[in-house]
Protein backbone atom coordinates (compact mmCIF):
# COMPACT_ATOMS: atom_id res chain seq x y z
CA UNK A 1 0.75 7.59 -12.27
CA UNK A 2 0.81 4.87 -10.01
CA UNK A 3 3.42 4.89 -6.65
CA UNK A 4 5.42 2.03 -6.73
CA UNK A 5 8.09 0.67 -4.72
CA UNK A 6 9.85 -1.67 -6.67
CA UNK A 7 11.33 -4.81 -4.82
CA UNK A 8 15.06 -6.48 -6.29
CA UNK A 9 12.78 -9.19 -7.80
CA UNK A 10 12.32 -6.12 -10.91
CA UNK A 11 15.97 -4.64 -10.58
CA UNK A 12 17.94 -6.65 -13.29
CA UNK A 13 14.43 -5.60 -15.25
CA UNK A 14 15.32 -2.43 -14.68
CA UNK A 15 16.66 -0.11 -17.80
CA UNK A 16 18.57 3.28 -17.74
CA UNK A 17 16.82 5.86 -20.15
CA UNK A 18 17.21 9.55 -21.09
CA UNK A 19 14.51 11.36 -22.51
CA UNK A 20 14.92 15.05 -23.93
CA UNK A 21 11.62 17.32 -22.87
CA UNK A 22 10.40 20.09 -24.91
CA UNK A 23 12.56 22.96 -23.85
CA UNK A 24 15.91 20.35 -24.67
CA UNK A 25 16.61 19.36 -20.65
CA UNK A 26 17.99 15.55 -20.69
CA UNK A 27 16.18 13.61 -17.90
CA UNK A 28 17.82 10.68 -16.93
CA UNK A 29 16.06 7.65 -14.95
CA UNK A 30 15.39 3.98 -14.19
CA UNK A 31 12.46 2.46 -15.95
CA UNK A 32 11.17 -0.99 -15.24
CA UNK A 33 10.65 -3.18 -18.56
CA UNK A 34 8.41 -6.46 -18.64
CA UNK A 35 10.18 -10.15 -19.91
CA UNK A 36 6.46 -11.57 -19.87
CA UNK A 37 2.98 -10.04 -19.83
CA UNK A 38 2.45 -11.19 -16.04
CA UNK A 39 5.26 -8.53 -15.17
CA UNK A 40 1.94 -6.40 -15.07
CA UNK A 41 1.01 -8.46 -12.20
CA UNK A 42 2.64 -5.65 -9.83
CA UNK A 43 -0.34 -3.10 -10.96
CA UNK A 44 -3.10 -6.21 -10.67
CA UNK A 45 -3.54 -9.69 -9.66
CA UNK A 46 -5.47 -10.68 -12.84
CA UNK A 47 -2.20 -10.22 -14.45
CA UNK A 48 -0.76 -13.39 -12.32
CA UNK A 49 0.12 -16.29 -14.87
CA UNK A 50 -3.20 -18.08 -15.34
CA UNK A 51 -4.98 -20.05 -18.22
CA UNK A 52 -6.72 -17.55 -20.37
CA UNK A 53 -4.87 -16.66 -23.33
CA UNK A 54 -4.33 -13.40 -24.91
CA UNK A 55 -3.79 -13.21 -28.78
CA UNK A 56 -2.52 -10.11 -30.08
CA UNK A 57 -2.57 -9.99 -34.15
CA UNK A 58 0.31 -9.80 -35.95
CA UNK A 59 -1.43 -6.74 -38.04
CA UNK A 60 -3.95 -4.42 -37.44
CA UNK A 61 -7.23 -5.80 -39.23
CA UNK A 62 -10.16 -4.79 -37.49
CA UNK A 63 -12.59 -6.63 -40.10
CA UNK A 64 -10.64 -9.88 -40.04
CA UNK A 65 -11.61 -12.88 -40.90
CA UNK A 66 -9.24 -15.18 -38.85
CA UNK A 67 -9.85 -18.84 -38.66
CA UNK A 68 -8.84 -20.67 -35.12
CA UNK A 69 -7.34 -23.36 -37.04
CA UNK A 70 -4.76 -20.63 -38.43
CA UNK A 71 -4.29 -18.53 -35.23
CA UNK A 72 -0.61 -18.98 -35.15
CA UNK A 73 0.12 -17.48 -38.68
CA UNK A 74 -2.36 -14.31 -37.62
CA UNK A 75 -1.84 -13.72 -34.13
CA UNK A 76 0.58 -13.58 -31.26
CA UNK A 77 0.21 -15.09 -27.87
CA UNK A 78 1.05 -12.22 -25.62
CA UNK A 79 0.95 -14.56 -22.65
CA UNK A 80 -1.22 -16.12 -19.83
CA UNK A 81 -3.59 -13.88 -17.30
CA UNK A 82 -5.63 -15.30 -14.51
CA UNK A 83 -8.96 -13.63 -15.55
CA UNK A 84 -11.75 -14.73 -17.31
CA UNK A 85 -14.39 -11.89 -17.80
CA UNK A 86 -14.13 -10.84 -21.50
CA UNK A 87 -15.03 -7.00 -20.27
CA UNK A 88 -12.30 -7.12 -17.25
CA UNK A 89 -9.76 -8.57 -19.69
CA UNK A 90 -10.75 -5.61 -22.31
CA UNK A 91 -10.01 -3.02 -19.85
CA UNK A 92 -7.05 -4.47 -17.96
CA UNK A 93 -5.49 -5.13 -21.38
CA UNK A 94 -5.40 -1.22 -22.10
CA UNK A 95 -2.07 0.06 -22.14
CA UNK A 96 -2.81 2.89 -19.79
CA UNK A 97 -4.19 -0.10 -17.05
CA UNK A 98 -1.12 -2.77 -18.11
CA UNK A 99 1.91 -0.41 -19.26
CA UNK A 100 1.55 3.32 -17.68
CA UNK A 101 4.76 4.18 -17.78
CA UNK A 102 5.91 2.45 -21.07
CA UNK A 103 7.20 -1.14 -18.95
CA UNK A 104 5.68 -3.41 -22.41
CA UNK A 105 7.49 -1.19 -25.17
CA UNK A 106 9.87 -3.63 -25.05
CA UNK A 107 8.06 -6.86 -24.83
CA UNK A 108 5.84 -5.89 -27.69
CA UNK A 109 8.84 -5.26 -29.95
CA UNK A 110 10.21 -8.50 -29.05
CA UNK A 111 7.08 -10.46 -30.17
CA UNK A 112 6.68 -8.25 -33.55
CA UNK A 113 3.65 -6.67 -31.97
CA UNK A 114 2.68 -2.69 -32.61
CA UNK A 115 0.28 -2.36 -30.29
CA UNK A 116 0.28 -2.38 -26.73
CA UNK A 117 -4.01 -1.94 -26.01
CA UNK A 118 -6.35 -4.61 -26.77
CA UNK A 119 -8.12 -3.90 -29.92
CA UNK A 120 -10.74 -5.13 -32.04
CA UNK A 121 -8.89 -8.05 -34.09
CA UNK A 122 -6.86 -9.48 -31.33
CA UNK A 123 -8.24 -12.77 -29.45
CA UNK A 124 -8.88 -14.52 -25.76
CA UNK A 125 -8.90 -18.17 -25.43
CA UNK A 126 -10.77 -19.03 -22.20
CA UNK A 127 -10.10 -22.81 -21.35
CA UNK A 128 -11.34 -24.44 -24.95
CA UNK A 129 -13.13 -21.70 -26.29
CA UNK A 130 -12.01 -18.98 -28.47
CA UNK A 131 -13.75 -14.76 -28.40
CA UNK A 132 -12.55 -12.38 -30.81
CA UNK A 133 -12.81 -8.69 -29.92
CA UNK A 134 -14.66 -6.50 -32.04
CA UNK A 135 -15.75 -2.62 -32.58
CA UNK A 136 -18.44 -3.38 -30.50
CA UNK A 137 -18.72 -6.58 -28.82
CA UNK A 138 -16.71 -10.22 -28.32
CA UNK A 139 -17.55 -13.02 -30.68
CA UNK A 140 -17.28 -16.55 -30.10
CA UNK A 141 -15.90 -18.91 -32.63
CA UNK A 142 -16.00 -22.87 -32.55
CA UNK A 143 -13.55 -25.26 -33.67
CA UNK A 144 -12.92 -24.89 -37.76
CA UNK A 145 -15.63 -22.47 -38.26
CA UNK A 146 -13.92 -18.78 -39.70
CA UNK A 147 -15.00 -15.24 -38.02
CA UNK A 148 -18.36 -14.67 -40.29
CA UNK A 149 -19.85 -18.23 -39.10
CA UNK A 150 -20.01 -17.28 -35.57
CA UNK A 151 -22.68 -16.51 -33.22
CA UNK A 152 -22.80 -14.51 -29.84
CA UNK A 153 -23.79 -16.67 -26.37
């Protein structure tokens, strides 16, 4: 867990909770929530607003077959990083990296999301092109063509 000092920039974020352990003792405490994904930008810098978009889909479809043209009606945009390698962005977009103590529950409930990790199905736009994250690997996508005409780079 990471050791934080919190500055009054985050305090109106801030949110009273109580949580009841497993032996029934009530633990009150402060927790910081996010209003935008660059909130995160207090773990990492790559969280600062930037120009790469992240997509989160609306429903978990790992074997989608999303066109760009339609990304709207499929996908969320999360928000705005400033990073740009596809394997950085994976990782930093874990929850564990982004939200350890729970700071995005909030945020991700707000945009109708259910997941807080990157996952395969969700997509980063990188100045005018599009990658979709998969099982294994990113795909790239170009203008009007769906998921299953695409080719890696």
């Amino acid at each position: 867990m990471a050791n934080i000092q919190l500055t009054n920039k985050f305090d109106s974020r801030k949110e009273k909770v109580v949580i009841t352990n497993s032996v029934g003792q009530k633990i009150e405490g402060m927790v910081l929530k996010y209003s935008t994904l660059n909130d995160a930008n207090l773990y990492s810098p790559c969280y600062s607003e930037g120009e790469t978009e992240i997509w989160y889909m609306k429903q978990f479809n790992p074997l989608c077959t999303y066109p760009k043209a339609n990304l709207e009606k499929t996908h969320v945009l999360l928000g705005k990083i400033n990073e740009s390698n596809l394997e950085t962005i994976f990782c930093k977009m874990q929850g564990e990296n982004w939200s350890p103590n729970g700071e995005a529950f909030g945020l991700i409930l707000s945009k109708g999301l259910k997941h807080t990790s990157m996952t395969a199905g969700d997509v980063v736009k990188i100045k005018d092109k599009y990658f979709l994250c998969t099982m294994f690997s990113w795909l790239e996508w170009e203008s009007k063509k769906f998921i299953n005409d695409v080719h890696i780079k």
